[in-house]
N, C-alpha and C. Protein backbone atom coordinates (compact mmCIF):
# COMPACT_ATOMS: atom_id res chain seq x y z
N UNK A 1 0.84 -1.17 0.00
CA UNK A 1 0.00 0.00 0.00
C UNK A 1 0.89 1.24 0.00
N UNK A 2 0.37 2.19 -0.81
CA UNK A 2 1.09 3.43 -1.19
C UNK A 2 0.51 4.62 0.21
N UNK A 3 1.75 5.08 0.49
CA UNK A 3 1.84 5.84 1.82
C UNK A 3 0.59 6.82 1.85
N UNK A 4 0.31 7.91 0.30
CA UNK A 4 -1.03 8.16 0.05
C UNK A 4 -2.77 7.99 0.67
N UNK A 5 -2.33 5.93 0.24
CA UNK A 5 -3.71 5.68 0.08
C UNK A 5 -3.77 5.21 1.83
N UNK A 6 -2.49 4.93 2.38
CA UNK A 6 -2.54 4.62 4.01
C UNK A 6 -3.29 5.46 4.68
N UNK A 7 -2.48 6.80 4.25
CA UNK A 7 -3.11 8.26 4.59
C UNK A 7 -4.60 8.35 4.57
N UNK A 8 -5.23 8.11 3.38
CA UNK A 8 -6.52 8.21 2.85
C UNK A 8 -7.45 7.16 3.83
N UNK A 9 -6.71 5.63 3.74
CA UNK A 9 -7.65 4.53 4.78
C UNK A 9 -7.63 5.10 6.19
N UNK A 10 -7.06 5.58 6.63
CA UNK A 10 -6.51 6.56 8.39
C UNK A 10 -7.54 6.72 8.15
N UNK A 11 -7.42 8.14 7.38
CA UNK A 11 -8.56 9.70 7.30
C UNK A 11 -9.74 8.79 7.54
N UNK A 12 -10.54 7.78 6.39
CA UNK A 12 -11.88 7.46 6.45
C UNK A 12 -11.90 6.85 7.54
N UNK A 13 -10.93 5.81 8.60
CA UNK A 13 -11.28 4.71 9.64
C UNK A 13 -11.79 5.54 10.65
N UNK A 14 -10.88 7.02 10.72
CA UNK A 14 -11.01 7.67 11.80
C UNK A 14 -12.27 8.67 11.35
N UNK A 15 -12.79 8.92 10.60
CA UNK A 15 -13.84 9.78 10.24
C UNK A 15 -14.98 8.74 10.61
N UNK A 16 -14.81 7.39 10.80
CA UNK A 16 -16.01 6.71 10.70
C UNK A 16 -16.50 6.28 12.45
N UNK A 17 -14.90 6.84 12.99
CA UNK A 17 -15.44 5.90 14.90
C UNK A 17 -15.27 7.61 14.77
N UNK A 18 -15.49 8.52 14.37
CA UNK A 18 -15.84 10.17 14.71
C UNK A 18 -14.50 10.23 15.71
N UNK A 19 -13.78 10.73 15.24
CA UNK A 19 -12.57 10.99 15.79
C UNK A 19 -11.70 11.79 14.64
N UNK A 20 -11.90 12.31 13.54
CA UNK A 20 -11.60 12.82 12.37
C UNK A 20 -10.90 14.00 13.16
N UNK A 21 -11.74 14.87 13.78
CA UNK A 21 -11.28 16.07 14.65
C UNK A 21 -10.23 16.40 15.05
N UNK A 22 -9.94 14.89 16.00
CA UNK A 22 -8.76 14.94 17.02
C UNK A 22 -7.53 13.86 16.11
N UNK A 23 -7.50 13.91 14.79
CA UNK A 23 -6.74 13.07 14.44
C UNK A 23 -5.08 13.89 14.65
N UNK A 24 -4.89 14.63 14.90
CA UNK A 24 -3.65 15.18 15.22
C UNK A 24 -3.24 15.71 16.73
N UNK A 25 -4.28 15.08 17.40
CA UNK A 25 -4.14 14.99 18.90
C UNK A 25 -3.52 13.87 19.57
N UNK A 26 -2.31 13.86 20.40
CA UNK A 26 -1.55 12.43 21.17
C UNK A 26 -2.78 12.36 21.74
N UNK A 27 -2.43 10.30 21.64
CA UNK A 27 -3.67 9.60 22.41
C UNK A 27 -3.99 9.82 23.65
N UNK A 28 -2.60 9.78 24.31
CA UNK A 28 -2.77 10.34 25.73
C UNK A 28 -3.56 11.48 26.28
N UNK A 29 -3.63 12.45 25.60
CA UNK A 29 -4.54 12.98 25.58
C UNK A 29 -6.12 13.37 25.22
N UNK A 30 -6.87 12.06 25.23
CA UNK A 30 -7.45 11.50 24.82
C UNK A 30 -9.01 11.20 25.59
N UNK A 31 -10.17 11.78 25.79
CA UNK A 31 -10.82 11.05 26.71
C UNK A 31 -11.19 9.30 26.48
N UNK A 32 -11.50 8.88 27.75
CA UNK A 32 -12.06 7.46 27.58
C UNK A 32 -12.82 6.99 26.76
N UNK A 33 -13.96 7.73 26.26
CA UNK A 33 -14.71 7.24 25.08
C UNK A 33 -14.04 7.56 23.28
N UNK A 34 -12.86 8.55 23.99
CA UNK A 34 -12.32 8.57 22.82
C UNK A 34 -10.83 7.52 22.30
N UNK A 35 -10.72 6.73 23.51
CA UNK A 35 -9.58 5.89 23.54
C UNK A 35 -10.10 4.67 22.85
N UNK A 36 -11.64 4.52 23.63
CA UNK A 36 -12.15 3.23 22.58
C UNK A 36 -12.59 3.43 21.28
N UNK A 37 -12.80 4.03 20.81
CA UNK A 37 -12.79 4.49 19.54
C UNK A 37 -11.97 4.27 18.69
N UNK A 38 -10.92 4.61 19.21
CA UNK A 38 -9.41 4.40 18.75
C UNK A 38 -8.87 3.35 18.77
N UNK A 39 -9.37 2.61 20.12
CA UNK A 39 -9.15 1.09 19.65
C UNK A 39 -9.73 0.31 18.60
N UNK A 40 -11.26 0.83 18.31
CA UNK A 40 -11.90 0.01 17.29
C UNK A 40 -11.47 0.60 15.72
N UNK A 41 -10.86 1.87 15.50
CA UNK A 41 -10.40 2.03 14.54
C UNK A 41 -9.02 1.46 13.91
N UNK A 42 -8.25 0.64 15.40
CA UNK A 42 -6.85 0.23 15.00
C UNK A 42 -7.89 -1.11 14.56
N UNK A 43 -8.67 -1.84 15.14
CA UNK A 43 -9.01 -3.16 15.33
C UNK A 43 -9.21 -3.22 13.79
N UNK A 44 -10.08 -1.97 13.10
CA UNK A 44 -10.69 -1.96 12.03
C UNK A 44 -9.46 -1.82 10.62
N UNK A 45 -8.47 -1.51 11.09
CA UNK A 45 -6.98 -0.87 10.02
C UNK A 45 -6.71 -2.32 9.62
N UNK A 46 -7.21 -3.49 10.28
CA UNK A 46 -6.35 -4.39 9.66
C UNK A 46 -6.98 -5.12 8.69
N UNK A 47 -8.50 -4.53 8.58
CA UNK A 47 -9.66 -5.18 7.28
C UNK A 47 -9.69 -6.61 8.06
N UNK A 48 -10.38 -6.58 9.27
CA UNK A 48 -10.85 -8.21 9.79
C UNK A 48 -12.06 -8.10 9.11
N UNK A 49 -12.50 -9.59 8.92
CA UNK A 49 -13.86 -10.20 8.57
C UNK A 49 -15.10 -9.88 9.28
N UNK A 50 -14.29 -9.96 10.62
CA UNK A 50 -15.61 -10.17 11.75
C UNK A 50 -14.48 -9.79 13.59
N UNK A 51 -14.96 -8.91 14.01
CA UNK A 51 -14.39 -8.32 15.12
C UNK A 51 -15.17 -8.92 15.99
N UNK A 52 -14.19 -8.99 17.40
CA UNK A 52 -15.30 -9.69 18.33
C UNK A 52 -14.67 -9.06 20.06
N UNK A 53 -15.64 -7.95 19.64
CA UNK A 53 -14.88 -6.38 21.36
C UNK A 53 -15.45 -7.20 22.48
N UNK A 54 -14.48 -6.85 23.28
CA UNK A 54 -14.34 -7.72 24.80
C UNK A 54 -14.62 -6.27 25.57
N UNK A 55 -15.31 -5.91 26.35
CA UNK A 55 -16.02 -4.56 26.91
C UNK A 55 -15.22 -3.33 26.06
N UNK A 56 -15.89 -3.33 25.01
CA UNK A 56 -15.61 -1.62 24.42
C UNK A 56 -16.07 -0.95 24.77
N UNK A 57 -16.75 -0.58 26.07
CA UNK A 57 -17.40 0.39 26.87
C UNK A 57 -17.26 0.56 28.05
N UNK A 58 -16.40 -0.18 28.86
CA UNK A 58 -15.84 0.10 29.45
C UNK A 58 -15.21 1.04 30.23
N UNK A 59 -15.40 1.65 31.26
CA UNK A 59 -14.58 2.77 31.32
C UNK A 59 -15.62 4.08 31.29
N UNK A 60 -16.73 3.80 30.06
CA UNK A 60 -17.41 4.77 29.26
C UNK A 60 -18.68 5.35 30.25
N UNK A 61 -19.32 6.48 29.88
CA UNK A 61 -20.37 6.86 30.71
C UNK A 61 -21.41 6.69 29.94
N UNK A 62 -22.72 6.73 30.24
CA UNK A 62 -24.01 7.51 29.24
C UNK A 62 -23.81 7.14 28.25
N UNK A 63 -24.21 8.34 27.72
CA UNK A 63 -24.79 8.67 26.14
C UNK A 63 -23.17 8.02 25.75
N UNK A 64 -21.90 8.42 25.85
CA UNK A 64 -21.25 7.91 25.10
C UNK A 64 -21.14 6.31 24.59
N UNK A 65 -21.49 5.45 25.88
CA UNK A 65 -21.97 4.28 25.41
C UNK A 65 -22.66 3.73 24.31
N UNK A 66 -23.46 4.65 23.90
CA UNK A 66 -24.61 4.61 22.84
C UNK A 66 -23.76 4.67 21.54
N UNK A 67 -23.20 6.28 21.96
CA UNK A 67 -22.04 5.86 20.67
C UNK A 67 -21.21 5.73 19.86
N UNK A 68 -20.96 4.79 21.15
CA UNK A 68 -19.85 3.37 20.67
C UNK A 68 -20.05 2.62 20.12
């Protein structure tokens, strides 16, 4: 894969768990609902078939639970 189109799969993974915003923000700095997010967007970088999240909510409050 051409460094480009890496660029391009990022941009959409992270536009899709809504994190597009903070894509130039360290993780660490990061809230909790925005860490899992981030996990499901790495989970998602590797084109699995079928994902299978062990508490992705975790951690999470409310409404953000929803969505996750």
């Amino acid at each position: 894969m051409k460094l480009e189109d890496a660029v391009e799969y990022s941009t959409k993974l992270l536009d899709f768990v809504g994190l597009n915003n903070v894509k130039n923000v360290c993780p660490l700095s990061l809230q909790p609902s925005q860490l899992k997010r981030l996990e499901i967007a790495g989970a998602l970088a590797c084109r699995p078939k079928i994902i299978l999240p062990d508490e992705s909510a975790a951690g999470v409050r409310g409404k953000e639970i929803d969505e996750i």
